[in-house]
C-alpha atoms as a PDB file:
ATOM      1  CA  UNK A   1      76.627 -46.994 -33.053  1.00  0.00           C
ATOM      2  CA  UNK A   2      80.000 -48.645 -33.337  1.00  0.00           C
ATOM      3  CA  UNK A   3      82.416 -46.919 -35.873  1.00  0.00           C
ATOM      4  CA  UNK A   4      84.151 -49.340 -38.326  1.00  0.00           C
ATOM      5  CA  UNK A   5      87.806 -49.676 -37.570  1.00  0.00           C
ATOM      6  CA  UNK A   6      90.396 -47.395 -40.513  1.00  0.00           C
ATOM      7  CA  UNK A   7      91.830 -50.180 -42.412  1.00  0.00           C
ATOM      8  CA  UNK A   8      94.670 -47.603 -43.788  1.00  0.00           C
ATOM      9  CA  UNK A   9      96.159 -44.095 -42.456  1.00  0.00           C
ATOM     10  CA  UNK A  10      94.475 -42.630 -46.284  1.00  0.00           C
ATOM     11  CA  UNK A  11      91.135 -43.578 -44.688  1.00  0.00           C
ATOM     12  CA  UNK A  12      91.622 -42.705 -41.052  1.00  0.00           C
ATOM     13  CA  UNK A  13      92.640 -38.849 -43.205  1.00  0.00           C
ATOM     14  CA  UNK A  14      89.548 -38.988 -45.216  1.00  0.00           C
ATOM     15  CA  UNK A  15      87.379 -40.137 -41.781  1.00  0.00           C
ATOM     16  CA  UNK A  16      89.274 -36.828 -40.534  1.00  0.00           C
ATOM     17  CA  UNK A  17      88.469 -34.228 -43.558  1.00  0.00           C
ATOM     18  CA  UNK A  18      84.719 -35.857 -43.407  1.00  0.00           C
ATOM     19  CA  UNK A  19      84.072 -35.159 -39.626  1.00  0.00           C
ATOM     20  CA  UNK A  20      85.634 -31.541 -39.981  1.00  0.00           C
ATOM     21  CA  UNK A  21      83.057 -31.083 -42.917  1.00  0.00           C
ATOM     22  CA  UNK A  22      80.188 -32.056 -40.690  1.00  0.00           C
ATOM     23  CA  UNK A  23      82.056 -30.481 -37.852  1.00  0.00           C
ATOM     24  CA  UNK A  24      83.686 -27.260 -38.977  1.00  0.00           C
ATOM     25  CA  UNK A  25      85.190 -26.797 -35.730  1.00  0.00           C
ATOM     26  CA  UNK A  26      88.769 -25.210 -35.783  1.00  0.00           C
ATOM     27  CA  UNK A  27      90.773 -27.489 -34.401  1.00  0.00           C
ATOM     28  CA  UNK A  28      93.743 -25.611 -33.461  1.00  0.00           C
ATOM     29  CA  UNK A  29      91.423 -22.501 -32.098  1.00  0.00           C
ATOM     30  CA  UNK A  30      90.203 -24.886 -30.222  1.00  0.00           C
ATOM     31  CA  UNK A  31      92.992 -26.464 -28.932  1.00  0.00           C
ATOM     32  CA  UNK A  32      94.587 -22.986 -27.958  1.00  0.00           C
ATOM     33  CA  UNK A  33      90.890 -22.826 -25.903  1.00  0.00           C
ATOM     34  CA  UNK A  34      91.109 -25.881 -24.032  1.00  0.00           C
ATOM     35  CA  UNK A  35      94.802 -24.384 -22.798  1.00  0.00           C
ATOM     36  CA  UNK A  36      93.098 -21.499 -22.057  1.00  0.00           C
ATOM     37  CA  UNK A  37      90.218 -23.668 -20.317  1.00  0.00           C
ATOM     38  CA  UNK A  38      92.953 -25.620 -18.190  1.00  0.00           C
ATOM     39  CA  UNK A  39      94.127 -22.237 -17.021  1.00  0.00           C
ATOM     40  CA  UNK A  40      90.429 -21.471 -15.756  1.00  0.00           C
ATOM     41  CA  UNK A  41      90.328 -24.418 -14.066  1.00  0.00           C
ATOM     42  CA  UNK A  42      93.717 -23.785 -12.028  1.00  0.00           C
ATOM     43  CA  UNK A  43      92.426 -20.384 -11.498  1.00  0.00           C
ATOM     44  CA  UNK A  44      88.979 -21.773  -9.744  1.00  0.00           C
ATOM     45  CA  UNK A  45      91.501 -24.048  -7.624  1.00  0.00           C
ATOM     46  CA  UNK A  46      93.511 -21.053  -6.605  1.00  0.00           C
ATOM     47  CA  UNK A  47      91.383 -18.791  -5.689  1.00  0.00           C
ATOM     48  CA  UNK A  48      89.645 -21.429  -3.093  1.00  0.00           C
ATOM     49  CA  UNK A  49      92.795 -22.139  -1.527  1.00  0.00           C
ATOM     50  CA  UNK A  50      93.834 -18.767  -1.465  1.00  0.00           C
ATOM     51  CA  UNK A  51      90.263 -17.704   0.210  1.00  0.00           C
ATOM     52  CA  UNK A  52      91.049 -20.599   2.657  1.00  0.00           C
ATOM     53  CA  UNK A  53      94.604 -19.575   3.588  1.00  0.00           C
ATOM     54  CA  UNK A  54      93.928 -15.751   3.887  1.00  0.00           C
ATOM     55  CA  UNK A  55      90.589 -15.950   5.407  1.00  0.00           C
ATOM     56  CA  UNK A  56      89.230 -13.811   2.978  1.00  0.00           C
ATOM     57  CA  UNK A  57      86.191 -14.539   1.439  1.00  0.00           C
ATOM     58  CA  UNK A  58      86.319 -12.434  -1.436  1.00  0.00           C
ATOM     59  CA  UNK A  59      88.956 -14.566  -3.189  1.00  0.00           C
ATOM     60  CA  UNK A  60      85.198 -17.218  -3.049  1.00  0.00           C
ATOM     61  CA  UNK A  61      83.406 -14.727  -4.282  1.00  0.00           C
ATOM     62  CA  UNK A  62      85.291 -14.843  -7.416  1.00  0.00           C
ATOM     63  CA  UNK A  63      85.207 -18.539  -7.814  1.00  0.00           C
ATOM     64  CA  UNK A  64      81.378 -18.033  -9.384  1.00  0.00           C
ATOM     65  CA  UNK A  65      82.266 -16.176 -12.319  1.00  0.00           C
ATOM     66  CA  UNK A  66      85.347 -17.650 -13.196  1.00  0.00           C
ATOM     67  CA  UNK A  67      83.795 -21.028 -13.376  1.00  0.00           C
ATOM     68  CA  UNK A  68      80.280 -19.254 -15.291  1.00  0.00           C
ATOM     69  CA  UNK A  69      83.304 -18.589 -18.040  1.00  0.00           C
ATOM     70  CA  UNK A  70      85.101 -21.607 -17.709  1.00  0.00           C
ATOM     71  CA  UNK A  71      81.737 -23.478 -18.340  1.00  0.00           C
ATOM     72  CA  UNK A  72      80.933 -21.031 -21.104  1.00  0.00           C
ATOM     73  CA  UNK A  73      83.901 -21.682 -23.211  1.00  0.00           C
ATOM     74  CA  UNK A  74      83.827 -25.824 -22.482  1.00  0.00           C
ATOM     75  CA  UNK A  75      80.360 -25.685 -24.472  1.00  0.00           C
ATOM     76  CA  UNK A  76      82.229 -24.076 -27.341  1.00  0.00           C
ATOM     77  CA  UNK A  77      83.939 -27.164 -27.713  1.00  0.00           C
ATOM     78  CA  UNK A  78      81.765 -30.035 -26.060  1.00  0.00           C
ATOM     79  CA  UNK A  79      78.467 -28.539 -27.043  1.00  0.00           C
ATOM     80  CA  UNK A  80      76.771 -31.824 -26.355  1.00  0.00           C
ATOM     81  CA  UNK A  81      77.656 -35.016 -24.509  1.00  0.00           C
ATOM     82  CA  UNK A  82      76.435 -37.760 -23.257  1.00  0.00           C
ATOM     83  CA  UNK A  83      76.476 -38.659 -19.184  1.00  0.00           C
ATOM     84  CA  UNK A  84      79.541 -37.429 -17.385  1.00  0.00           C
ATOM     85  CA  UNK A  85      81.651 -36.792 -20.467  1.00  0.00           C
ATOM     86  CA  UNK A  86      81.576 -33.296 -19.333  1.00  0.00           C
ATOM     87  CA  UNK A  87      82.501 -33.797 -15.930  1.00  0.00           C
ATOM     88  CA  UNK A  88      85.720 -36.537 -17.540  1.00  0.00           C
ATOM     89  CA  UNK A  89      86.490 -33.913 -20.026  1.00  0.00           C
ATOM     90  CA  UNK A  90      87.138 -31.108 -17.364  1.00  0.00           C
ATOM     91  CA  UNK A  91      89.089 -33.219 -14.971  1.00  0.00           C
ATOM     92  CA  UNK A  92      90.943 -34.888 -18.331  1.00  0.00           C
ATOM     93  CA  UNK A  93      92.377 -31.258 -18.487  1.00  0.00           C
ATOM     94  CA  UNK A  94      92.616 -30.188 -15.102  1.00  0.00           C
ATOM     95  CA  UNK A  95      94.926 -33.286 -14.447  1.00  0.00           C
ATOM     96  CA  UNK A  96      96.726 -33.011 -17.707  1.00  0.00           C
ATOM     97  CA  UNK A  97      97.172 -28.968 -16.493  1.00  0.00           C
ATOM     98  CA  UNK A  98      98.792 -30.553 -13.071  1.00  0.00           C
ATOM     99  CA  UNK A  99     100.995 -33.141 -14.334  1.00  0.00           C
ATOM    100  CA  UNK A 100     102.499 -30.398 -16.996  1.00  0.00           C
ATOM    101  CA  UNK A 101     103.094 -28.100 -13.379  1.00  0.00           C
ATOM    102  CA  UNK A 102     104.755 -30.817 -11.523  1.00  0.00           C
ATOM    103  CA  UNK A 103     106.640 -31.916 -14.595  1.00  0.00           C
ATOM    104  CA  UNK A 104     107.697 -28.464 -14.967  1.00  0.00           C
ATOM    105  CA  UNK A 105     109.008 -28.409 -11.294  1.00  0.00           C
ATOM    106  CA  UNK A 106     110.212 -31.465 -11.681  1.00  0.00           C
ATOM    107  CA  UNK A 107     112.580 -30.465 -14.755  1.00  0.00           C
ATOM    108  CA  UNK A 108     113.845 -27.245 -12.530  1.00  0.00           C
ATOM    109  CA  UNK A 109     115.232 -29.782 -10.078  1.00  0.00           C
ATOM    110  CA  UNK A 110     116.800 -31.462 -12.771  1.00  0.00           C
ATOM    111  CA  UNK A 111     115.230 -34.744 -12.541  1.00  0.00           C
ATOM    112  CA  UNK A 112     114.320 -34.622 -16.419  1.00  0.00           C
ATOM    113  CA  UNK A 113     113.577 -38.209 -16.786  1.00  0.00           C
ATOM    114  CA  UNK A 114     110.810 -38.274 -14.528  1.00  0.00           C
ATOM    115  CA  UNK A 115     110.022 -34.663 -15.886  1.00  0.00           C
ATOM    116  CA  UNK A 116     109.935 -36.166 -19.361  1.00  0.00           C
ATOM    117  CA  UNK A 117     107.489 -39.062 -17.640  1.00  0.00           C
ATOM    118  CA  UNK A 118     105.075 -36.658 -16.458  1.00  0.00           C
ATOM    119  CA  UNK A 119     104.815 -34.648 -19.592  1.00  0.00           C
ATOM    120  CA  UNK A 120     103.979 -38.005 -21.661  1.00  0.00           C
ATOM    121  CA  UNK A 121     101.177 -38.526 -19.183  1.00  0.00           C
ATOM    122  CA  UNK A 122      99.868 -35.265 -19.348  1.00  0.00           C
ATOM    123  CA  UNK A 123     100.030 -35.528 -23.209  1.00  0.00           C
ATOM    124  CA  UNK A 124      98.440 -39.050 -23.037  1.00  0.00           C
ATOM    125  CA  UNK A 125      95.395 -37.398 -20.873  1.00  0.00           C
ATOM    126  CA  UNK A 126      94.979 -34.450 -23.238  1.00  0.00           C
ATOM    127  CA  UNK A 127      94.664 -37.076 -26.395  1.00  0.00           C
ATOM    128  CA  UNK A 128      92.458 -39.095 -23.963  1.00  0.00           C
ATOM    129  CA  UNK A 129      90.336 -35.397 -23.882  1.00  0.00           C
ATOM    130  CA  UNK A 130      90.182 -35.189 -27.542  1.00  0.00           C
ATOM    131  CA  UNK A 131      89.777 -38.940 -28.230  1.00  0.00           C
ATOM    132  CA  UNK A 132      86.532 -38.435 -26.133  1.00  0.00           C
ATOM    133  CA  UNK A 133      85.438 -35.738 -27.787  1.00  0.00           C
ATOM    134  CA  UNK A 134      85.774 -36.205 -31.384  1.00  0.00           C
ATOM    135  CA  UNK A 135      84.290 -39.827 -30.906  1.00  0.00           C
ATOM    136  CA  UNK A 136      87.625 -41.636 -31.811  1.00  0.00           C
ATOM    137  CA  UNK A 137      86.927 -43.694 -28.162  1.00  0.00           C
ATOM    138  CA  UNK A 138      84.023 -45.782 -28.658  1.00  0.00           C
ATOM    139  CA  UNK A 139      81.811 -45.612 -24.975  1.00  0.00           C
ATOM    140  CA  UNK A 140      78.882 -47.864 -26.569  1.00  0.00           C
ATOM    141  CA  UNK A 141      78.245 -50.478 -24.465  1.00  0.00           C
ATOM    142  CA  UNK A 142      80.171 -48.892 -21.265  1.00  0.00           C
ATOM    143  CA  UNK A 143      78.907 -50.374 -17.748  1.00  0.00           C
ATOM    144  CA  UNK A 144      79.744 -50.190 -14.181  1.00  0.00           C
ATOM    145  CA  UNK A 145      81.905 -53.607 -13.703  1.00  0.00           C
ATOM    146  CA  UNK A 146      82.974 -54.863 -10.545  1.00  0.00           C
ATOM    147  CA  UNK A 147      86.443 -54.281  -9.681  1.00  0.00           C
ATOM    148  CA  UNK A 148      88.142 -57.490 -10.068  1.00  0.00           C
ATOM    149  CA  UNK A 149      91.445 -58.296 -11.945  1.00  0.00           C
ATOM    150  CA  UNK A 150      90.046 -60.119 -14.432  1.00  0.00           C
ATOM    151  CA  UNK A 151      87.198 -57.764 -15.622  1.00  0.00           C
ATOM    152  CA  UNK A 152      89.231 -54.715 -15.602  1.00  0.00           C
ATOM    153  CA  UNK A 153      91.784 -56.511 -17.742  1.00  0.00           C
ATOM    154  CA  UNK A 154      89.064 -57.494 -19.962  1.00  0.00           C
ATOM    155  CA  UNK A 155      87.476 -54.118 -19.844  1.00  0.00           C
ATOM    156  CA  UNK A 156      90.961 -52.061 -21.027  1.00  0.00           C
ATOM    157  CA  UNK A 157      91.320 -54.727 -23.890  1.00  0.00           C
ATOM    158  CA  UNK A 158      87.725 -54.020 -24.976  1.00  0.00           C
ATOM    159  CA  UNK A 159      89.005 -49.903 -24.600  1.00  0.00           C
ATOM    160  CA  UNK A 160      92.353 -50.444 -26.680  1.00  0.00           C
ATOM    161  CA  UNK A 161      89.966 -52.262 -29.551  1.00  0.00           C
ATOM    162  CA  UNK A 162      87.668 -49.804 -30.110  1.00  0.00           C
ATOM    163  CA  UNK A 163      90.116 -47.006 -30.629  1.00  0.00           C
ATOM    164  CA  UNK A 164      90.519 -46.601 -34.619  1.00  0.00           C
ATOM    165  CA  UNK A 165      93.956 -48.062 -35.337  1.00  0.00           C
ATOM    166  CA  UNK A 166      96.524 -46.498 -37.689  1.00  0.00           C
ATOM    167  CA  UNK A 167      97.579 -49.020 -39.010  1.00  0.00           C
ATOM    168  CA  UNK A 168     100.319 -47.726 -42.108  1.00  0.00           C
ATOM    169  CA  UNK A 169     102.403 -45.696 -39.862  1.00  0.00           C
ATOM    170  CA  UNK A 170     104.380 -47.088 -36.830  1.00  0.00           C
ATOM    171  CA  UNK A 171     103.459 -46.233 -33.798  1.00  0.00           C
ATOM    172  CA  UNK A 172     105.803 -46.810 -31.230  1.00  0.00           C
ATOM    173  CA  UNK A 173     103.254 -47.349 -28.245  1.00  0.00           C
ATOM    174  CA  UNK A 174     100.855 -49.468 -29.468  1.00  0.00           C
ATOM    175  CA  UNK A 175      98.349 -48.829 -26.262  1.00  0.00           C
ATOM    176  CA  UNK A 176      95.336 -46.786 -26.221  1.00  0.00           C
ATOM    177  CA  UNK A 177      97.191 -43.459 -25.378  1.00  0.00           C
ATOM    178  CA  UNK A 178      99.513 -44.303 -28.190  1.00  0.00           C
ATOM    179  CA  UNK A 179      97.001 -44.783 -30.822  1.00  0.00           C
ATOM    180  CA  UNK A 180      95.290 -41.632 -29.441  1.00  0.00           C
ATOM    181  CA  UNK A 181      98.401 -39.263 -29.478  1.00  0.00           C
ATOM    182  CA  UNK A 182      99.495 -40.820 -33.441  1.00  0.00           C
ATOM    183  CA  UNK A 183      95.516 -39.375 -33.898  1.00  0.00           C
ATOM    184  CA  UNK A 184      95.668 -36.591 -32.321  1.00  0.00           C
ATOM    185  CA  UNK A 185      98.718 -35.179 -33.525  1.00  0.00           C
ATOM    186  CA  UNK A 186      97.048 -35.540 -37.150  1.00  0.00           C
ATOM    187  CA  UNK A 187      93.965 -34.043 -36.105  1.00  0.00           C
ATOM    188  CA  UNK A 188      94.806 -31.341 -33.871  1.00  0.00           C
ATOM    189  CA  UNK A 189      97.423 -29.181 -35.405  1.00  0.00           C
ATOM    190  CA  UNK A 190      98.048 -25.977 -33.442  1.00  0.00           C
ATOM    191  CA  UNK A 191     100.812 -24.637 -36.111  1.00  0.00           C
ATOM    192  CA  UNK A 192      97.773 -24.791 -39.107  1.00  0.00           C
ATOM    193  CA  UNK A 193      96.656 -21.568 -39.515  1.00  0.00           C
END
């Protein structure tokens, strides 16, 4: 079903208030659990490449349980979906987890600008996670396309017109990630208590 486009920031709000109605989820509970999620997910990765560099196949053993939880906790927030929206929504995280680590690092060695870069990107991937999964991306209609120039272009316009617009306030990136994070940032409000 394609959603109708917000002609005005009032009615994106009032699309907002409606979906948390139907939706009571707590958004900033649950953004503090998709942190919390990331985590799990580094955790999985370290303790296979710390069973592979020691040898010890313990640090395996422990991979099970920490991904039963991991899993446990993603169905808190993506209780249902649709293909492999699970499967995008955990590596939407894990990668957003990676580029804030390597931004980090990169920051330390005092290249800030391309710290600064990396931390936009894992921000853009993280909206991308919630754009997903509050249905403000619309996936009708998606297809395997063959990988030439001229349908992916097409494909990425067809992306960037079915995210709902906000139109009122300025966005300063006018792309799909920048639409997403001028949503997101309304939506998902970790300081709301």
């Amino acid at each position: 079903m394609m959603q109708k486009k917000a002609e005005s920031v009032k009615e994106f709000v009032e699309r907002i208030d409606a979906a948390k109605k139907k939706n009571p989820k707590d958004l900033s509970s649950d953004q503090d659990l998709t942190i919390a999620i990331m985590n799990l997910i580094s955790i999985e990765e370290h303790l296979i490449f710390s069973g592979a560099k020691t040898g010890k196949s313990s640090f395996y053993d422990l991979v099970q349980e920490v991904r039963e939880l991991r899993k446990n906790l993603m169905l808190k927030i993506i209780p249902s979906y649709e293909g492999e929206v699970w499967c995008i929504s955990k590596h939407l995280l894990a990668s957003s987890m990676r580029l804030m680590e390597v931004g980090t690092k990169q920051q330390s060695m005092g290249r800030k600008e391309e710290a600064y870069q990396l931390f936009n990107q894992a921000y853009e991937l993280y909206c991308l996670f919630w754009g997903l999964n509050m249905n403000l991306v619309n996936i009708d209609g998606a297809e395997w396309k063959e990988d030439s120039l001229e349908k992916v272009q097409e494909e990425v316009k067809q992306i960037k017109a079915s995210v709902i617009p906000v139109q009122e306030e300025k966005v300063a990136d006018n792309s799909m990630f920048g639409k997403l994070k001028s949503v997101i940032r309304k939506a998902v409000d970790c300081c709301i208590e």
